[in-house]
Protein backbone atom coordinates (compact mmCIF):
# COMPACT_ATOMS: atom_id res chain seq x y z
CA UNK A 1 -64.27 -74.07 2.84
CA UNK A 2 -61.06 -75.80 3.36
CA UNK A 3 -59.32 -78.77 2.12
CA UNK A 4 -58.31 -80.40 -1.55
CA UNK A 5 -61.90 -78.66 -2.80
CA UNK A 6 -61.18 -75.24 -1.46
CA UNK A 7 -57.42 -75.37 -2.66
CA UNK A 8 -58.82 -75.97 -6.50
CA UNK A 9 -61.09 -73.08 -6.31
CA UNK A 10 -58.68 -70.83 -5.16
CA UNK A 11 -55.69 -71.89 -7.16
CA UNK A 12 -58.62 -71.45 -9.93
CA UNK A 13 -59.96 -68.41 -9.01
CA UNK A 14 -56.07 -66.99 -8.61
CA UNK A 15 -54.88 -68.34 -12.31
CA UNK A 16 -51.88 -70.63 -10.52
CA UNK A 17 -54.13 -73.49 -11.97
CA UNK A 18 -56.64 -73.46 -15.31
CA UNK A 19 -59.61 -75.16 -15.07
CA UNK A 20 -58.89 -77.01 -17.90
CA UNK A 21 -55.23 -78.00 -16.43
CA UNK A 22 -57.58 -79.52 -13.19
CA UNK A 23 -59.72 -81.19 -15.23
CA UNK A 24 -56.81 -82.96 -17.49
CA UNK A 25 -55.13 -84.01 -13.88
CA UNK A 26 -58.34 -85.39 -12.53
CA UNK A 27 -59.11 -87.58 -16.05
CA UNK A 28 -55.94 -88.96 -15.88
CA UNK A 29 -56.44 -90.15 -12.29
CA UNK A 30 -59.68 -91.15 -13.15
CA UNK A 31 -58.22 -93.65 -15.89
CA UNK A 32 -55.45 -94.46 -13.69
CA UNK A 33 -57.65 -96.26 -11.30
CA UNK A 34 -60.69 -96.75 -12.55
CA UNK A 35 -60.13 -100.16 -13.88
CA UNK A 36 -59.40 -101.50 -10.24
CA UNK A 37 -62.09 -99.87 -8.41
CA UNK A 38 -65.12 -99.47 -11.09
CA UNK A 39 -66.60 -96.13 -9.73
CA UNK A 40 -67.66 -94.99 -12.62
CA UNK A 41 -70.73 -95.82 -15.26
CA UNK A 42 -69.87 -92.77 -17.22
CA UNK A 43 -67.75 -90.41 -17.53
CA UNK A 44 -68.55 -86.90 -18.66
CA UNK A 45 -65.00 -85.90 -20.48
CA UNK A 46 -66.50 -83.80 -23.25
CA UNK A 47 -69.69 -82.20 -20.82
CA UNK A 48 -66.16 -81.69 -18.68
CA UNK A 49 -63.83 -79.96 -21.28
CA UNK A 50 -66.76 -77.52 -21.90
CA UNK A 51 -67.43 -76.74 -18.99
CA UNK A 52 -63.77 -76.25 -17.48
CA UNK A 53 -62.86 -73.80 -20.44
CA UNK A 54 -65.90 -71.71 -20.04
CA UNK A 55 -64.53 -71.25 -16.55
CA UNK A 56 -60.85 -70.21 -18.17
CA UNK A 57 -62.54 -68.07 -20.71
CA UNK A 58 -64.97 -66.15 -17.61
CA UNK A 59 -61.73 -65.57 -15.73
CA UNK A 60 -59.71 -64.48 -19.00
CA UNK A 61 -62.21 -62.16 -19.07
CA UNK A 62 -61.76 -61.09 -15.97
CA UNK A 63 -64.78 -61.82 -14.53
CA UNK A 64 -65.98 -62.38 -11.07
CA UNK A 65 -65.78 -66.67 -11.24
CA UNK A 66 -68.11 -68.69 -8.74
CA UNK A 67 -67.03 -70.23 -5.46
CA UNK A 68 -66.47 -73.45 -7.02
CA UNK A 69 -64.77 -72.49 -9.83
CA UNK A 70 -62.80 -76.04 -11.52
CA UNK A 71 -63.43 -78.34 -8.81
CA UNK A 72 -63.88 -81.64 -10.15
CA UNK A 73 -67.17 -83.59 -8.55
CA UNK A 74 -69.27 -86.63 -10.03
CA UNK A 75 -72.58 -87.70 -8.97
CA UNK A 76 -74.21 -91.37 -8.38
CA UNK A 77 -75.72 -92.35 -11.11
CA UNK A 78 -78.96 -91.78 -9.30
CA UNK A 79 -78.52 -88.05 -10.64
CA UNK A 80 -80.25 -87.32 -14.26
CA UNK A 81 -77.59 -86.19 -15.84
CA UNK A 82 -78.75 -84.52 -19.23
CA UNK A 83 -77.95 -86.56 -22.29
CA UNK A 84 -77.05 -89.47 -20.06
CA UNK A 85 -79.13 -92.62 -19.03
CA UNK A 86 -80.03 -93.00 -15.35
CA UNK A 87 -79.07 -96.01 -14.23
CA UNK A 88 -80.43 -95.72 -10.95
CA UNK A 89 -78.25 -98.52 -9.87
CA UNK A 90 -79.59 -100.99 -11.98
CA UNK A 91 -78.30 -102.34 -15.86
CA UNK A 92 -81.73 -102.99 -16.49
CA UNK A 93 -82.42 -99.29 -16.52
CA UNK A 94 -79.40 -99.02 -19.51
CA UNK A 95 -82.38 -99.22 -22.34
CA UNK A 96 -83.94 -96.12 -20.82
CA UNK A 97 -83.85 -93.05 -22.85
CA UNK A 98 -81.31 -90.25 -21.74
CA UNK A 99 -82.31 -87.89 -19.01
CA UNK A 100 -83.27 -84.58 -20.92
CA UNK A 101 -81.81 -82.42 -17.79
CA UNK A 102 -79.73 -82.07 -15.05
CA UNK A 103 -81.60 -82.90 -11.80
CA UNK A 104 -81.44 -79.53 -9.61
CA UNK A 105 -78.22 -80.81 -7.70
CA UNK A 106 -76.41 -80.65 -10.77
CA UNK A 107 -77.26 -77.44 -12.46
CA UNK A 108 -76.70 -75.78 -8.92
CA UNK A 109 -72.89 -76.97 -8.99
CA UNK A 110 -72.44 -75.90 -12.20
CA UNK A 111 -73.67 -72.53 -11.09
CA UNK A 112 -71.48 -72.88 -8.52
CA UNK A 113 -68.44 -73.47 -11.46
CA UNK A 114 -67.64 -76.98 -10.40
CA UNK A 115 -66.96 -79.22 -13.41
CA UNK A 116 -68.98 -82.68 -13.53
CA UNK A 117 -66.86 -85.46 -14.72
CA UNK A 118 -69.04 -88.39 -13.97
């Protein structure tokens, strides 16, 4: 891997960054500029926070961490995300109940330690 992604993982994987320290840099950005450029339906701060420590806590423990250990990533909201309506693109999905899991795509990046934030 290489670029911003690869840089997370490893400053993650080496302890020069926390997971949770990522994660607070990337919500802030997110609330920067969300407002101007609308790219988000939802966003997945507590899913995110649980997520990021569990990664702090597996390395604390000084466990082997996954390859994408803290990297930030969100999904279209075509994605069930468990707990969360699907929009699918579309208000008129909004009265739809919420998905009750995470479509395969997302359960295999948070195998992979990334941390969904939207």
């Amino acid at each position: 891997m290489t670029g911003p992604a690869h840089d997370i993982a490893r400053q993650v994987h080496s302890g020069e960054r926390s997971a949770a320290a990522v994660l607070d840099a990337t919500l802030a950005r997110v609330r920067e500029r969300d407002p101007r450029y609308n790219c988000f339906t939802a966003v997945t701060e507590t899913r995110a926070r649980q997520e990021a420590l569990a990664i702090d806590a597996r390395r604390a423990r000084g466990e082997t961490l996954p390859p994408l250990a803290g990297v930030p990533y969100a999904v279209k909201n075509l994605f069930d995300i468990a707990d969360e309506v699907t929009l699918a693109g579309g208000r008129v999905n909004a009265s739809n109940p919420p998905a009750r899991r995470d479509a395969l795509l997302v359960e295999r990046m948070r195998e992979a330690g990334a941390v969904l934030i939207g």
